[in-house]
Protein backbone atom coordinates (compact mmCIF):
# COMPACT_ATOMS: atom_id res chain seq x y z
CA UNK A 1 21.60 12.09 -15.04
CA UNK A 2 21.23 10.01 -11.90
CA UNK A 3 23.11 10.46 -9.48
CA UNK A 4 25.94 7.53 -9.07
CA UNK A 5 26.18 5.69 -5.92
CA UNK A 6 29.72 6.09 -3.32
CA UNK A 7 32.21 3.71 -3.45
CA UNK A 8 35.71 3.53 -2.48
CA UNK A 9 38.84 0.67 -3.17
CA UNK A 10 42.10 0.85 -1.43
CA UNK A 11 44.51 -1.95 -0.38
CA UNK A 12 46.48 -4.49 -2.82
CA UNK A 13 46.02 -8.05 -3.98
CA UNK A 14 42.69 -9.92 -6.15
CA UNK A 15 39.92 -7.24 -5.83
CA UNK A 16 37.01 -7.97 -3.38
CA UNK A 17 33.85 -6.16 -3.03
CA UNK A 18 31.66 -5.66 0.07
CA UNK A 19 27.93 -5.11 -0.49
CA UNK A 20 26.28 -4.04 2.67
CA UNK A 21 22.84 -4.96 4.42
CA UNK A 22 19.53 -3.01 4.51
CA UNK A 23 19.51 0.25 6.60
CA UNK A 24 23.50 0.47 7.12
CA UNK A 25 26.20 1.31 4.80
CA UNK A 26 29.77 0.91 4.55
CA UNK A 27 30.75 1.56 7.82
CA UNK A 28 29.37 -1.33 8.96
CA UNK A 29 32.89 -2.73 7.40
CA UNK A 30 35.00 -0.92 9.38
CA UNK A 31 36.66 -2.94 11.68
CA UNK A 32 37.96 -5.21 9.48
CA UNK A 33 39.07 -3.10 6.38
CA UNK A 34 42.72 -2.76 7.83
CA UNK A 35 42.99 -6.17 7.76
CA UNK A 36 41.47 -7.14 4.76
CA UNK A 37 43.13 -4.40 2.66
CA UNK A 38 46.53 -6.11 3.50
CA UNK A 39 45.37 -9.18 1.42
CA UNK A 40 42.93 -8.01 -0.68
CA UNK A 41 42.08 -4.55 -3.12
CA UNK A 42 38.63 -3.99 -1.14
CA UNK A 43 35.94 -2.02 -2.23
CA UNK A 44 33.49 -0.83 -0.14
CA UNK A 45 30.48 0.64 -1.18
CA UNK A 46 27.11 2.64 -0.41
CA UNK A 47 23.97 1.19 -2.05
CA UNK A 48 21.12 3.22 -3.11
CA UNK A 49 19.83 6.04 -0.62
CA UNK A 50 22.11 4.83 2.01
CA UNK A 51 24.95 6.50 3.87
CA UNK A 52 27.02 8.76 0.78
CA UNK A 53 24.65 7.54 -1.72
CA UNK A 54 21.77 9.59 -0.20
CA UNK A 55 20.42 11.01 -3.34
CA UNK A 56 20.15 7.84 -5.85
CA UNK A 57 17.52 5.42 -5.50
CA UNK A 58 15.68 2.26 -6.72
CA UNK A 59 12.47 0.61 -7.47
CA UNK A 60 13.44 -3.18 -7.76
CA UNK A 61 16.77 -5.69 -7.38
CA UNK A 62 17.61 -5.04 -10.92
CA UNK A 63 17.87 -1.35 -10.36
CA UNK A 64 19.37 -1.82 -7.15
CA UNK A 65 21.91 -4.04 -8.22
CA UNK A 66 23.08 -2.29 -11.81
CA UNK A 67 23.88 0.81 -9.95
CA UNK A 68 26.20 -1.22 -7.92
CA UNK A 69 27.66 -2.99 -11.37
CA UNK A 70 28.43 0.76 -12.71
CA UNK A 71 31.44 1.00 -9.73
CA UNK A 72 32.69 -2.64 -9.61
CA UNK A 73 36.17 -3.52 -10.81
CA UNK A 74 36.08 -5.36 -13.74
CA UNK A 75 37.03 -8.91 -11.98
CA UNK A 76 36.10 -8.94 -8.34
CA UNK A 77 34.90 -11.51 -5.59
CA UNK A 78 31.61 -10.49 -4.37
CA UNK A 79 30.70 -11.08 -0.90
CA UNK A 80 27.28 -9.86 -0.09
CA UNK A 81 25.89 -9.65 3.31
CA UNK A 82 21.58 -9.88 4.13
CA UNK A 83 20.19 -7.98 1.07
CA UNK A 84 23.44 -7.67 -0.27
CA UNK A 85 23.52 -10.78 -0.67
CA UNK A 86 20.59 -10.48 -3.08
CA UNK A 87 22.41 -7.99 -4.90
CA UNK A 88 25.61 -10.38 -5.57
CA UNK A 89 23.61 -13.20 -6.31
CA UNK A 90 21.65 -11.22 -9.30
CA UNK A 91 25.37 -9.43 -10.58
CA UNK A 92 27.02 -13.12 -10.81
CA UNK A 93 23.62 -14.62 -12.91
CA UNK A 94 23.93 -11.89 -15.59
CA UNK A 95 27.52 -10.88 -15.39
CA UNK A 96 28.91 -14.63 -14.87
CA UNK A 97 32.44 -13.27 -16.57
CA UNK A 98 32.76 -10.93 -14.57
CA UNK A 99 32.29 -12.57 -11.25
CA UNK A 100 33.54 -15.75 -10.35
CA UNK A 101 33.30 -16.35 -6.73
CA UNK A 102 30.36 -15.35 -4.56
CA UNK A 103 30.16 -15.36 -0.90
CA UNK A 104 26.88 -14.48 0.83
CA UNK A 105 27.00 -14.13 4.75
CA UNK A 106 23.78 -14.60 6.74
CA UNK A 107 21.73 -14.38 3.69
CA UNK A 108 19.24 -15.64 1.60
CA UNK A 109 18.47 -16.36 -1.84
CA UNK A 110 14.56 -16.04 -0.56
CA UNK A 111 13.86 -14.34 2.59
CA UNK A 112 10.24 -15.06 3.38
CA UNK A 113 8.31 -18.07 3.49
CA UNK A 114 6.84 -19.74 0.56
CA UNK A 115 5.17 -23.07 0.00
CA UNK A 116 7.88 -25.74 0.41
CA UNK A 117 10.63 -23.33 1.53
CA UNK A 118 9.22 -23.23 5.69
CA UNK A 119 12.86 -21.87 6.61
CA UNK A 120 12.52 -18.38 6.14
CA UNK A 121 10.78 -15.29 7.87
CA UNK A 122 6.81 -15.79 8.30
CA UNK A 123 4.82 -13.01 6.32
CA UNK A 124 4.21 -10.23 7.83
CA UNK A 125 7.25 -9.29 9.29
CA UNK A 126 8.43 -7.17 6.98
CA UNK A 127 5.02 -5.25 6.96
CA UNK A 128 5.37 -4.64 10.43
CA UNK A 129 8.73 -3.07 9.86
CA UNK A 130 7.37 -1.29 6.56
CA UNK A 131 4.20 0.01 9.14
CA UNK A 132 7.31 0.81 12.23
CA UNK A 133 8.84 2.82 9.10
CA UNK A 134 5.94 5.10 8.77
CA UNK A 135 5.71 6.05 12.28
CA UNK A 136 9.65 6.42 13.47
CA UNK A 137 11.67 4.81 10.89
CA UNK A 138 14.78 6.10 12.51
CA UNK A 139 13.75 4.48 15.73
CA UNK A 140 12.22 1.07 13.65
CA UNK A 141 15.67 0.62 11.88
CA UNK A 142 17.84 0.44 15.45
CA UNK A 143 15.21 -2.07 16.79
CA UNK A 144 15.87 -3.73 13.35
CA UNK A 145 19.92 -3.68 14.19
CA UNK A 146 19.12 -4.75 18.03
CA UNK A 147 17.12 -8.06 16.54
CA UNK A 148 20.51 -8.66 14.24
CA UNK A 149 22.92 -8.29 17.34
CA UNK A 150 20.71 -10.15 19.69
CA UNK A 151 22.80 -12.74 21.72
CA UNK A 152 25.44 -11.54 20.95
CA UNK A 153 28.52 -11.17 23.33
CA UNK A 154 28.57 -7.05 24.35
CA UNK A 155 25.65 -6.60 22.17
CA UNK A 156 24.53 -3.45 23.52
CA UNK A 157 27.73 -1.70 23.02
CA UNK A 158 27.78 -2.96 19.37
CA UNK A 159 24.08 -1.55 18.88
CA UNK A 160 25.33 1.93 20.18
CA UNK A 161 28.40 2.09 18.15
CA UNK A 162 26.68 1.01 14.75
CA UNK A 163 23.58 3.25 15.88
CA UNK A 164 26.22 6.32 15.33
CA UNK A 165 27.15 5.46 12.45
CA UNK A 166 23.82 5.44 11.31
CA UNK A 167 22.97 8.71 12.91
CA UNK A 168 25.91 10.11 11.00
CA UNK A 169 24.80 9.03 8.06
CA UNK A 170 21.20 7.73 7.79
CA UNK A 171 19.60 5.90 4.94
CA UNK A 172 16.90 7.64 3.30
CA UNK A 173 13.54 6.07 4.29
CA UNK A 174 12.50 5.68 0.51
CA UNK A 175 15.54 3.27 0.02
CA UNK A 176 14.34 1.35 3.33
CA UNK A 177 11.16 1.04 2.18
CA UNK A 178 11.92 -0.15 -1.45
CA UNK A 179 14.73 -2.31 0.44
CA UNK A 180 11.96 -3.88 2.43
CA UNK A 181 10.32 -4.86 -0.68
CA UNK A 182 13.06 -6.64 -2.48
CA UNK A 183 13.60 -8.83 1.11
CA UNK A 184 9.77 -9.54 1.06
CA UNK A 185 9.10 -10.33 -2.84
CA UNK A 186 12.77 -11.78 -4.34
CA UNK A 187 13.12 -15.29 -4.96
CA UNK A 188 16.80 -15.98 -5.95
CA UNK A 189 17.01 -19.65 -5.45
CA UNK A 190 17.00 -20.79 -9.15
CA UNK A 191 20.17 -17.98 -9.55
CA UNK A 192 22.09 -20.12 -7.04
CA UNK A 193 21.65 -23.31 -7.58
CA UNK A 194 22.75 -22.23 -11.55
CA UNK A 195 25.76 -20.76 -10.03
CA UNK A 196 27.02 -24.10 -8.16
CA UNK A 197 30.24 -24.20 -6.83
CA UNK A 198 30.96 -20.50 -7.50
CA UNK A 199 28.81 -20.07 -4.60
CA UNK A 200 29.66 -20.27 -0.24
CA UNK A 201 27.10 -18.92 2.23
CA UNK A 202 28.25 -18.20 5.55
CA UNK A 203 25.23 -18.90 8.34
CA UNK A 204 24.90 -17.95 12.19
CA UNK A 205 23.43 -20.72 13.87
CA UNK A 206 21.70 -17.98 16.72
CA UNK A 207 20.00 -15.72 13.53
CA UNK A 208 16.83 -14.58 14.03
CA UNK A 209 16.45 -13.31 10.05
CA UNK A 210 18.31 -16.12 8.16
CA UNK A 211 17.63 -19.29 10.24
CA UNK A 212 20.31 -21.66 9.65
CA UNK A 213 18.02 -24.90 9.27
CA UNK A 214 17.91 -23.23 5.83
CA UNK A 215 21.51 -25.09 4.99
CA UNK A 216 19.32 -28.12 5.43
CA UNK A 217 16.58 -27.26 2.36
CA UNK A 218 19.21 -25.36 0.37
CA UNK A 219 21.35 -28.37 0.05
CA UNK A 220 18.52 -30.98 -1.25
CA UNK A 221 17.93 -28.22 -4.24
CA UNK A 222 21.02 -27.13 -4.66
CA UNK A 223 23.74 -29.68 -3.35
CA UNK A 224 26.68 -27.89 -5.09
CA UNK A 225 26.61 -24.91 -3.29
CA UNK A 226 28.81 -24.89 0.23
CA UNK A 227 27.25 -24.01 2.95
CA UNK A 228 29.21 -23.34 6.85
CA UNK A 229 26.96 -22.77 9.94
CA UNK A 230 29.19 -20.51 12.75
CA UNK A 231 26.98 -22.35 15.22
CA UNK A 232 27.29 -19.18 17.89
CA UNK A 233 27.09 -16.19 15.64
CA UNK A 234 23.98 -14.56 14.64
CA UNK A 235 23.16 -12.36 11.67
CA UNK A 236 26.66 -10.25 11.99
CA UNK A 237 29.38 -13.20 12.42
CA UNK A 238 31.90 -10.49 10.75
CA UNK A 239 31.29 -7.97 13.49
CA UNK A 240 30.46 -10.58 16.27
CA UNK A 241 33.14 -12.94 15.42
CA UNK A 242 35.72 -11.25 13.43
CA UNK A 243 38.63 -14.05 13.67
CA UNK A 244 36.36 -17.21 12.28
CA UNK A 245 34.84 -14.43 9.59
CA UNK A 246 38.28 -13.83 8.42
CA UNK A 247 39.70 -17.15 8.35
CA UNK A 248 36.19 -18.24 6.81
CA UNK A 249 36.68 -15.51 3.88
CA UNK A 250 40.37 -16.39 3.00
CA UNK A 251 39.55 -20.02 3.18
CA UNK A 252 36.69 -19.76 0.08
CA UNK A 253 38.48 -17.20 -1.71
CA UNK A 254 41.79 -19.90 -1.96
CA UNK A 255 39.33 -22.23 -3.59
């Protein structure tokens, strides 16, 4: 039997799950779970070959994201952040009774470039972390969390403290790998625009990854989605700016 990913729910109030980034895991959640657990029953969880979940793993978003669907709550808000993002996105298309509302912070429903979608990352780059991976990946995935902080106000101490957490509990380099392939091949953008007004993305207007002149093409093919730019954040506005994240979160889940 495969081995079934970590997850963990505590607090009290509508459920809301957290689906974490490439390379970190939960932990990455930390600083706001006290507060969040107040209003909401939060679960937190470690994807595939990440953090707790060291020893499953995955070959493609669907098996990536029905792992995840096996420790849900049977009615829960999804937020998913960079790949998790992907992840909620594909759970609300074929589970749309189960999930009502999804929220996707600095992420994308299509990651990399394609012909008539110019604001994404150019190809390539996530070869060039797949070849970094080979040679250090330990080493490739900090420079990977540096690029996410960058700007950012105290970034190096941020870097250090999430670079812990990730030395305390590193992602197997399989799941980065495999993770790296689901940024670089998925195209999601159909699933959105189907879910409509079920759907709020959260952008940094300083990311380097998810370049916020995407709000501009995502609204002329899918105008029903809502889209907010935090014009001074980058690709972690709920570590970077905790207050607007929060207010942001409450705000779409009220909806």
């Amino acid at each position: 039997m495969a081995a079934r990913i970590w997850s963990e729910t505590a607090g009290q109030g509508d459920d809301l799950t957290l689906i974490h980034g490439w390379g970190m895991n939960a932990s990455v959640w930390s600083v706001l779970l006290p507060e969040l657990r107040q209003d909401y029953r939060v679960t937190v969880l470690d994807l595939p070959g990440h953090g707790n979940s060291a020893g499953a793993s995955f070959s493609d978003l669907p098996s990536l994201s029905r792992q995840v669907l096996d420790v849900l709550p049977e009615k829960t808000v999804l937020l998913g952040w960079s790949l998790g993002g992907l992840v909620a996105l594909w759970l609300a298309s074929v589970e749309p009774e189960r999930f009502g509302r999804v929220l996707l912070v600095s992420s994308s429903p299509c990651f990399v470039q394609r012909p008539g979608w110019p604001a994404a990352l150019e190809h390539g780059v996530f070869d060039a972390f797949s070849s970094g991976l080979e040679q250090d990946y330990l080493a490739t995935l900090k420079r990977f969390l540096a690029l996410q902080l960058k700007g950012a106000e105290d970034a190096g101490s941020l870097v250090r403290s999430l670079g812990e957490c990730l030395n305390e509990r590193p992602p197997q380099k399989q799941a980065l790998v495999q993770g790296l392939g689901v940024l670089n091949d998925e195209d999601q953008r159909s699933r959105l625009c189907a879910l409509g007004r079920r759907a709020s993305l959260l952008l940094g207007g300083r990311d380097t990854l998810v370049p916020s002149r995407m709000a501009r093409e995502l609204t002329s093919i899918c105008p029903e989605v809502d889209i907010e730019i935090l014009q001074d954040a980058g690709h972690m506005p709920f570590i970077t700016h905790p207050a607007q994240f929060h207010d942001w979160l409450n705000r779409k889940i009220d909806e």
